[in-house]
C-alpha atoms as a PDB file:
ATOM      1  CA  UNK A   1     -13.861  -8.401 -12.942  1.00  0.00           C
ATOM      2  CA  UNK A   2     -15.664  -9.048  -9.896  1.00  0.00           C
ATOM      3  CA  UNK A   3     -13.690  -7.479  -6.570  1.00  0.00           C
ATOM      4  CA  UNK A   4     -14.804  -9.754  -3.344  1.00  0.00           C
ATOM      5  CA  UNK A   5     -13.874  -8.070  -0.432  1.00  0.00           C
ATOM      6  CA  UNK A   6     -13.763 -10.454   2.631  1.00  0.00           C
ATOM      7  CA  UNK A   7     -13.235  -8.302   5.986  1.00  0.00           C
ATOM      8  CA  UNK A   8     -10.263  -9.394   8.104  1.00  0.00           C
ATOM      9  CA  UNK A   9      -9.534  -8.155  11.458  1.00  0.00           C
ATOM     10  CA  UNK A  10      -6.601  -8.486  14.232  1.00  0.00           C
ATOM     11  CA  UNK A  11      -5.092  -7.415  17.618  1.00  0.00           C
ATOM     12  CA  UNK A  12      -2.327  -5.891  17.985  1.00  0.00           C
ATOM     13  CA  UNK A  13      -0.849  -5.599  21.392  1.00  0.00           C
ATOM     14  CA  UNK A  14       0.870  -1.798  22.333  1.00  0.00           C
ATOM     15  CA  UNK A  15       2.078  -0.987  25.528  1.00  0.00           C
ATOM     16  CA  UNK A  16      -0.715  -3.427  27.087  1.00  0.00           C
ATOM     17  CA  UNK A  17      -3.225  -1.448  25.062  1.00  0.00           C
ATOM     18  CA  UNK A  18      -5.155  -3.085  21.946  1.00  0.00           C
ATOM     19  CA  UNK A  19      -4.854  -1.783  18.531  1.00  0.00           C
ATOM     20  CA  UNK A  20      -7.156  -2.701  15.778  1.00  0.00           C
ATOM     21  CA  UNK A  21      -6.102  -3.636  12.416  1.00  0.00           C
ATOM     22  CA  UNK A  22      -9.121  -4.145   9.948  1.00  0.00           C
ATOM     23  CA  UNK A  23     -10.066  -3.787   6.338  1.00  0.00           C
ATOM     24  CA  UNK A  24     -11.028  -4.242   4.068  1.00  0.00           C
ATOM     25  CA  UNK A  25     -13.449  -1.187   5.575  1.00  0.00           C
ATOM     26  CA  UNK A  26     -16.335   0.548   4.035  1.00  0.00           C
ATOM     27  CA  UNK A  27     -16.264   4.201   3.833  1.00  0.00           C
ATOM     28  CA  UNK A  28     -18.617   4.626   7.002  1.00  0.00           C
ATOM     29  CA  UNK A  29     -15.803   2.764   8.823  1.00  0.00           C
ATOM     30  CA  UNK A  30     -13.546   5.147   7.257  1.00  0.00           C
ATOM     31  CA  UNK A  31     -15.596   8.335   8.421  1.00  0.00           C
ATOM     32  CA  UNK A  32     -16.598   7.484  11.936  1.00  0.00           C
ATOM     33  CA  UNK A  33     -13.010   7.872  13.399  1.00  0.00           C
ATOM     34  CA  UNK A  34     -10.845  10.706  13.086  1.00  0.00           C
ATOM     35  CA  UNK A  35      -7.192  10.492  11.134  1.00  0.00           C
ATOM     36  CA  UNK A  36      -4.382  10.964  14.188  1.00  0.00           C
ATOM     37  CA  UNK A  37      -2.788  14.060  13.838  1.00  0.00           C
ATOM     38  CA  UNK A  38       0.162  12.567  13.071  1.00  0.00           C
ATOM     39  CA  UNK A  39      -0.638  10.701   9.650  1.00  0.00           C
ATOM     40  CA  UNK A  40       0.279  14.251   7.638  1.00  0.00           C
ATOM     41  CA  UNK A  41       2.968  12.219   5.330  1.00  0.00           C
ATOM     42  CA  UNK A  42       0.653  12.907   1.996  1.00  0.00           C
ATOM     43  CA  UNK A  43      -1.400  15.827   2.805  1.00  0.00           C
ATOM     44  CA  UNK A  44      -2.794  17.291   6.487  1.00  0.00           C
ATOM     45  CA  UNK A  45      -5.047  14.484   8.185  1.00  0.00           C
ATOM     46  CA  UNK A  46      -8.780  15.326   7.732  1.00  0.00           C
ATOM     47  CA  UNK A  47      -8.421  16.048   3.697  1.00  0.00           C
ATOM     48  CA  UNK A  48      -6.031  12.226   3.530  1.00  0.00           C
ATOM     49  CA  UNK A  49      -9.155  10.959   5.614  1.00  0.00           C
ATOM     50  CA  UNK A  50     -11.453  12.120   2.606  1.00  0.00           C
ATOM     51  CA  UNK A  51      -9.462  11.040   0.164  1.00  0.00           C
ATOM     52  CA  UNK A  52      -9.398   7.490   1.901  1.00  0.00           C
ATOM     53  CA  UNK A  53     -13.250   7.479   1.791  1.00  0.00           C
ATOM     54  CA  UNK A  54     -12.950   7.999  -2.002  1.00  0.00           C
ATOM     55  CA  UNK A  55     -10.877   5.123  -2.424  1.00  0.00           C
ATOM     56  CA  UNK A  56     -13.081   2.958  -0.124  1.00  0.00           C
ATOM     57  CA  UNK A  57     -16.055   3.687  -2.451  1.00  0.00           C
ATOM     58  CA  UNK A  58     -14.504   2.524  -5.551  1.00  0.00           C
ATOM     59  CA  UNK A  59     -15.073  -0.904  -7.064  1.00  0.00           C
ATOM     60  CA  UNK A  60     -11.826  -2.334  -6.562  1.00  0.00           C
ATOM     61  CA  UNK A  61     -10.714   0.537  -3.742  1.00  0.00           C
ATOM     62  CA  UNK A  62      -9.737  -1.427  -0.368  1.00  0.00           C
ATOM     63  CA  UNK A  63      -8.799   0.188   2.739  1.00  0.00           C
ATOM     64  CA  UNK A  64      -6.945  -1.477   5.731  1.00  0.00           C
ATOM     65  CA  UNK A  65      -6.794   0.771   8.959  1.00  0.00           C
ATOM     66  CA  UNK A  66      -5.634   0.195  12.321  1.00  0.00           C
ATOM     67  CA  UNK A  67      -6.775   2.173  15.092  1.00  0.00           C
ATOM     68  CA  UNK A  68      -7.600   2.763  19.125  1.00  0.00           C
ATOM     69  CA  UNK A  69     -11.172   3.016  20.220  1.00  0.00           C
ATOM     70  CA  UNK A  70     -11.585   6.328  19.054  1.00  0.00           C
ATOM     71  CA  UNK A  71      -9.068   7.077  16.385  1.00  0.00           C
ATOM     72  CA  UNK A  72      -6.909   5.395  13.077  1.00  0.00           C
ATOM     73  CA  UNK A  73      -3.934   5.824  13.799  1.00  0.00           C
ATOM     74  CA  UNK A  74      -2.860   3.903  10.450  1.00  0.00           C
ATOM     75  CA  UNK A  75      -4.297   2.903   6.760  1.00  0.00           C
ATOM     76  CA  UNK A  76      -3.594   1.336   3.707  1.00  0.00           C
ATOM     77  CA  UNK A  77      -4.819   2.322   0.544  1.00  0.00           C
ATOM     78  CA  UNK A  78      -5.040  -0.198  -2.844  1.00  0.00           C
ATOM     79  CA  UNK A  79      -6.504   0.823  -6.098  1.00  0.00           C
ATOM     80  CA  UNK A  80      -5.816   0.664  -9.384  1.00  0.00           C
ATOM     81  CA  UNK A  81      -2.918   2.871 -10.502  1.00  0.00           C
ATOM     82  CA  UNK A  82      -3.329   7.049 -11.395  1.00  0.00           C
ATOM     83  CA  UNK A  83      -4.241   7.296 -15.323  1.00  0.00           C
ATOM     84  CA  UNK A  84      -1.210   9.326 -15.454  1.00  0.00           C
ATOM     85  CA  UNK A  85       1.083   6.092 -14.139  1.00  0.00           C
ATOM     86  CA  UNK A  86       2.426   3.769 -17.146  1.00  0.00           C
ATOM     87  CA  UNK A  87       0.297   0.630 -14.575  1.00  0.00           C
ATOM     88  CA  UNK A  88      -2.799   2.158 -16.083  1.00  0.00           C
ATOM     89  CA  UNK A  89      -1.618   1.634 -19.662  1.00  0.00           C
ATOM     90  CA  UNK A  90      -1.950  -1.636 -19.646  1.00  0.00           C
ATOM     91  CA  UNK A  91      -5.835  -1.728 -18.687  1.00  0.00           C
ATOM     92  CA  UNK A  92      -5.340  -4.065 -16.256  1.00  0.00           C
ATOM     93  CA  UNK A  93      -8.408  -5.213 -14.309  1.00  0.00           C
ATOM     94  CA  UNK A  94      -5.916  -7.921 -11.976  1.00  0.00           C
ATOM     95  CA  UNK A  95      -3.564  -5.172 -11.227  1.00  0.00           C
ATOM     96  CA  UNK A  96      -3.781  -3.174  -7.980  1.00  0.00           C
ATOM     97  CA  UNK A  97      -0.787  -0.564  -6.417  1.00  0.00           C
ATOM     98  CA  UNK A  98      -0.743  -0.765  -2.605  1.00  0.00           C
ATOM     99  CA  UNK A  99      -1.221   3.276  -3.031  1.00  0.00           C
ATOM    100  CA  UNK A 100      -0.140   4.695   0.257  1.00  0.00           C
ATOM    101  CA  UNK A 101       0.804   2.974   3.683  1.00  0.00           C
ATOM    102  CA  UNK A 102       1.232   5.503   6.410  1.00  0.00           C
ATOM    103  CA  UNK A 103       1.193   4.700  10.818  1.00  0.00           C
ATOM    104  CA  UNK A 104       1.585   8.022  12.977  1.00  0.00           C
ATOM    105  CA  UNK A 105       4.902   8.182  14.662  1.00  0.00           C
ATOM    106  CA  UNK A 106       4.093   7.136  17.975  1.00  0.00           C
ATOM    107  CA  UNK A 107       2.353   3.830  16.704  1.00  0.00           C
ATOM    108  CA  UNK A 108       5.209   2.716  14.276  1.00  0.00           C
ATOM    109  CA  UNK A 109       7.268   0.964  17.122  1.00  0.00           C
ATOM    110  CA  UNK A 110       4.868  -1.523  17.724  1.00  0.00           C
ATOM    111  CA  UNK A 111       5.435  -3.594  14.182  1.00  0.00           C
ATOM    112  CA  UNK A 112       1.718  -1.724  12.774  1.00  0.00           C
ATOM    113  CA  UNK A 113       2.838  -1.504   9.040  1.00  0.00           C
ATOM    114  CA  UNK A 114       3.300  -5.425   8.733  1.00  0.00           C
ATOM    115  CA  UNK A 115       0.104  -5.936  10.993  1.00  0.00           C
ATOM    116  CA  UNK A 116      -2.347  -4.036   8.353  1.00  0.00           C
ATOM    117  CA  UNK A 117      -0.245  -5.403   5.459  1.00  0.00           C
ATOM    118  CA  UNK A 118      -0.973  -8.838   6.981  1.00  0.00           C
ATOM    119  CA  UNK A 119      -4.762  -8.208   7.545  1.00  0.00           C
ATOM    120  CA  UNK A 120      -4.891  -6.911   3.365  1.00  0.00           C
ATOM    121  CA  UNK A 121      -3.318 -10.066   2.300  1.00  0.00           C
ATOM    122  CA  UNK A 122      -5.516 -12.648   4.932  1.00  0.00           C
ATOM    123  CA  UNK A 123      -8.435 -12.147   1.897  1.00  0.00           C
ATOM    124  CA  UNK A 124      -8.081 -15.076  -0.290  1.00  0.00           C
ATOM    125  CA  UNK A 125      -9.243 -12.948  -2.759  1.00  0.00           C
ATOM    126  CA  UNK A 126      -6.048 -10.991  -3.555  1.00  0.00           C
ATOM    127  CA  UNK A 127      -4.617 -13.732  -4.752  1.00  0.00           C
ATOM    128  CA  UNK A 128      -6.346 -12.776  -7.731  1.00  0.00           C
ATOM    129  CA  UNK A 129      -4.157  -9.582  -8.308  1.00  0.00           C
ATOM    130  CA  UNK A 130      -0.339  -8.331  -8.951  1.00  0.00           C
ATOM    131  CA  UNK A 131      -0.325  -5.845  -6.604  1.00  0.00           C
ATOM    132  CA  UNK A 132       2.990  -3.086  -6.886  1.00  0.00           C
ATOM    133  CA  UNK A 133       4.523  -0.282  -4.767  1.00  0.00           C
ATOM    134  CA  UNK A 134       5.812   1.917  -5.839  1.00  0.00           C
ATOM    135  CA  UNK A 135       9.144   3.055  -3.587  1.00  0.00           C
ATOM    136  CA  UNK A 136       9.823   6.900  -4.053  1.00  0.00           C
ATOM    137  CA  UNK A 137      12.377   8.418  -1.367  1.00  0.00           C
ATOM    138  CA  UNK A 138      10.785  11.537  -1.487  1.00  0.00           C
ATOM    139  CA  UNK A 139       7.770  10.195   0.524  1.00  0.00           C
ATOM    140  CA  UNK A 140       9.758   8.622   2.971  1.00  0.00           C
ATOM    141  CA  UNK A 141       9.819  10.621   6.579  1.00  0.00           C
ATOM    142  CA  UNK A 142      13.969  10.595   7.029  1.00  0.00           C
ATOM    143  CA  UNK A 143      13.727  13.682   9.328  1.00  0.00           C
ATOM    144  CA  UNK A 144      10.911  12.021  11.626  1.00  0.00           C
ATOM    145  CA  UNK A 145      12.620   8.539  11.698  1.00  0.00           C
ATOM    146  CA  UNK A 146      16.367   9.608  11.812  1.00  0.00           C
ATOM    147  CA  UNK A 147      16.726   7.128   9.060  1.00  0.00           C
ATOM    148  CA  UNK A 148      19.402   7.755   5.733  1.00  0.00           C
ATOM    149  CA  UNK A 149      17.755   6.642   2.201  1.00  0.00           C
ATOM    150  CA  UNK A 150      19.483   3.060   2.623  1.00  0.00           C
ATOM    151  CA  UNK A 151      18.271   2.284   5.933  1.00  0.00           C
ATOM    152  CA  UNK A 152      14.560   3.263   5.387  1.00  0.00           C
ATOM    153  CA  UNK A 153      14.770   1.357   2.082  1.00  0.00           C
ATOM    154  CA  UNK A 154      16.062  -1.432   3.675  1.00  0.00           C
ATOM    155  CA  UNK A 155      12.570  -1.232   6.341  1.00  0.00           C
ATOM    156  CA  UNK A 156      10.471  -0.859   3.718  1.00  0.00           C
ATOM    157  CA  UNK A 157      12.033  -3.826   1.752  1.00  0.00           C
ATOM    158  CA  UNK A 158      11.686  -5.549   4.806  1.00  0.00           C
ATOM    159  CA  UNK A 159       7.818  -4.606   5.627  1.00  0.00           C
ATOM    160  CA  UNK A 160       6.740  -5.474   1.968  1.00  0.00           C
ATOM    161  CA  UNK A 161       8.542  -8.157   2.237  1.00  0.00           C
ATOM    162  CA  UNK A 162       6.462  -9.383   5.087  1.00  0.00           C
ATOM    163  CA  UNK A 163       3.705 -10.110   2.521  1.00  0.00           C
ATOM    164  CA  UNK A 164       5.911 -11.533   0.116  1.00  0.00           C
ATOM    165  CA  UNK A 165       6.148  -8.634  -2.255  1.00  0.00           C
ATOM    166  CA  UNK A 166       9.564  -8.423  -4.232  1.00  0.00           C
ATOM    167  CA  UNK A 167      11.846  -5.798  -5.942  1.00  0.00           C
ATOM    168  CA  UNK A 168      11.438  -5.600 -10.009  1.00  0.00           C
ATOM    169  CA  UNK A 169      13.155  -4.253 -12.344  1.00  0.00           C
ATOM    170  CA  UNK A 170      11.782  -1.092 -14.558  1.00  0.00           C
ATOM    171  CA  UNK A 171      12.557   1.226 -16.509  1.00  0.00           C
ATOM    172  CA  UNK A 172      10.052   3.482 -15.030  1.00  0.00           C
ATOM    173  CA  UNK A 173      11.638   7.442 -15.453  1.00  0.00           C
ATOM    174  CA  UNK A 174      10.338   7.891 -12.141  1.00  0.00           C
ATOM    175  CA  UNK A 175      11.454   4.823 -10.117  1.00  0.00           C
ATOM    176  CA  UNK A 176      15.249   5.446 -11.884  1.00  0.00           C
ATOM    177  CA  UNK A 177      15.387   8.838 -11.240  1.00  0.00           C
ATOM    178  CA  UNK A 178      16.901   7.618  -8.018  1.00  0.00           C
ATOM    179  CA  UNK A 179      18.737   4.220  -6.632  1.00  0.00           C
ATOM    180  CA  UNK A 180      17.044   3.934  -3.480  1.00  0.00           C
ATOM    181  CA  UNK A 181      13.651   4.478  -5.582  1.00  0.00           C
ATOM    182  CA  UNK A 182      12.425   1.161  -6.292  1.00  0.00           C
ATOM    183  CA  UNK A 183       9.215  -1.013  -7.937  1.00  0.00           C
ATOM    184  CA  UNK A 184       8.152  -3.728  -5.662  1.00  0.00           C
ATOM    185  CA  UNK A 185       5.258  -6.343  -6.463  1.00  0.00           C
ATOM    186  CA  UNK A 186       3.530  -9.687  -5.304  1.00  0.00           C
ATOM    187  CA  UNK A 187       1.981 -12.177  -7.909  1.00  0.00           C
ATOM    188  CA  UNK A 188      -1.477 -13.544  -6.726  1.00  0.00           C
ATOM    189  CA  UNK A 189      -1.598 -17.386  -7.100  1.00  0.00           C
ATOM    190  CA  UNK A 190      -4.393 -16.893  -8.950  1.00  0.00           C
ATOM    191  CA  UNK A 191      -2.845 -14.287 -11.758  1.00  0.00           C
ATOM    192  CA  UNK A 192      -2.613 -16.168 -15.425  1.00  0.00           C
ATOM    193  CA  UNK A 193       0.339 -15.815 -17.195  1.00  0.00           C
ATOM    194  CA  UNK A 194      -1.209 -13.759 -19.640  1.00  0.00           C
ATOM    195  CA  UNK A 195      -1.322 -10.881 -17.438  1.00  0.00           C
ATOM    196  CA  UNK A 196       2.316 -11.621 -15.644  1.00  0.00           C
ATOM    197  CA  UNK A 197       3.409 -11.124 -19.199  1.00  0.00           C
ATOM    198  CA  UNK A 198       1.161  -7.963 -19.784  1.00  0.00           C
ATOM    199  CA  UNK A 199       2.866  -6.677 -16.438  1.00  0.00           C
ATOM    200  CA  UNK A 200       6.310  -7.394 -18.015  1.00  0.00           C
ATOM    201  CA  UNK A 201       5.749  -5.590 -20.588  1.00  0.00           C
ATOM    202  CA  UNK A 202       4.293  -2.452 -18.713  1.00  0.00           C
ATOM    203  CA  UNK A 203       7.945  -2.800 -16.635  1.00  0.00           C
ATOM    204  CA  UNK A 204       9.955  -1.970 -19.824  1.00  0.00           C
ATOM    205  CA  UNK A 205       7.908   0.142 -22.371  1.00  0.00           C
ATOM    206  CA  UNK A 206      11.338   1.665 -23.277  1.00  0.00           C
ATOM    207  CA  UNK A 207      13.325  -1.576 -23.875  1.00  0.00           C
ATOM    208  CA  UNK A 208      13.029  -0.768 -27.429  1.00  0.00           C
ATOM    209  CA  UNK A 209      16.052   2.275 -26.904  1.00  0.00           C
ATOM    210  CA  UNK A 210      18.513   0.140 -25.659  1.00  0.00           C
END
């Protein structure tokens, strides 16, 4: 499968300064500004920056960031899913997992999350691809935001939701080791039902035990 990358890029107003929201980016994009020193959600900033110029190299890796002048102060990551995920069993070339979205605190007032999500999904091109989130609670920052489980389930709901992605079912041990842990997904146009089907079937490997 051929992965066309078309670069998007936005405005977003904050405070009467201008934030950046652009992607997909290469990895020199990726390199030549620093990681805020808030974006430690996954690991500290400068080894998540690395590991976002690893994804940006990869065939089908795309990378949305938003940032100042001088520094990202946001990114999302899509790939395909670990080899250790039950996504990857299916050997899916049309299937992509929005991997990590993450703005630094002082940046997440201003509506950034939905911003990159919107530049990802201006490329015509992923409308070739089911793309999924995964929803685990434990990577959620409740102490930073305030926020219970139900209320920071219900913003990401809402922020995926932007995009049009959707809850689905799964009996993924991982996604029902906890109700507020939840599989959400968006169905490219351009997806045959062949693989919509194939992506059923990777929802409920363990039908069978029912």
């Amino acid at each position: 499968m051929e992965h066309i990358k078309r670069y998007h890029r936005n405005i977003l107003k904050a405070d009467g300064k201008s934030l950046v929201t652009e992607g997909p980016v290469p990895p020199e994009t990726v390199e030549r500004y620093p990681f805020h020193e808030g974006l430690v959600a996954f690991r500290p900033p400068e080894r998540q920056q690395q590991a976002m110029i690893g994804i940006a190299r990869l065939p089908e890796g795309r990378i949305i960031i938003a940032r100042t002048e001088d520094t990202i102060v946001g990114y999302v990551s899509f790939l395909y899913p670990d080899p250790m995920e039950r996504w990857s069993e299916g050997n899916m070339e049309d299937l992509l997992e929005l991997g990590a979205i993450e703005v630094a605190s002082p940046y997440r007032k201003y509506g950034v999350a939905k911003a990159m999500l919107k530049t990802a999904f201006a490329d015509p091109a992923m409308e070739n691809y089911i793309v999924i989130s995964t929803e685990y609670y434990w990577h959620w920052d409740l102490k930073g935001t305030g926020l219970s489980v139900w209320e920071y389930r219900k913003v990401m709901e809402k922020v995926m939701g932007s995009v049009g992605m959707e809850w689905f079912a799964t009996d993924d041990p991982e996604i029902t080791a906890h109700p507020a842990n939840c599989l959400m997904a968006r169905i490219g146009k351009n997806v045959p039902l062949e693989s919509v089907e194939k992506f059923d079937r990777l929802r409920f490997i363990n039908r069978h035990f029912y």
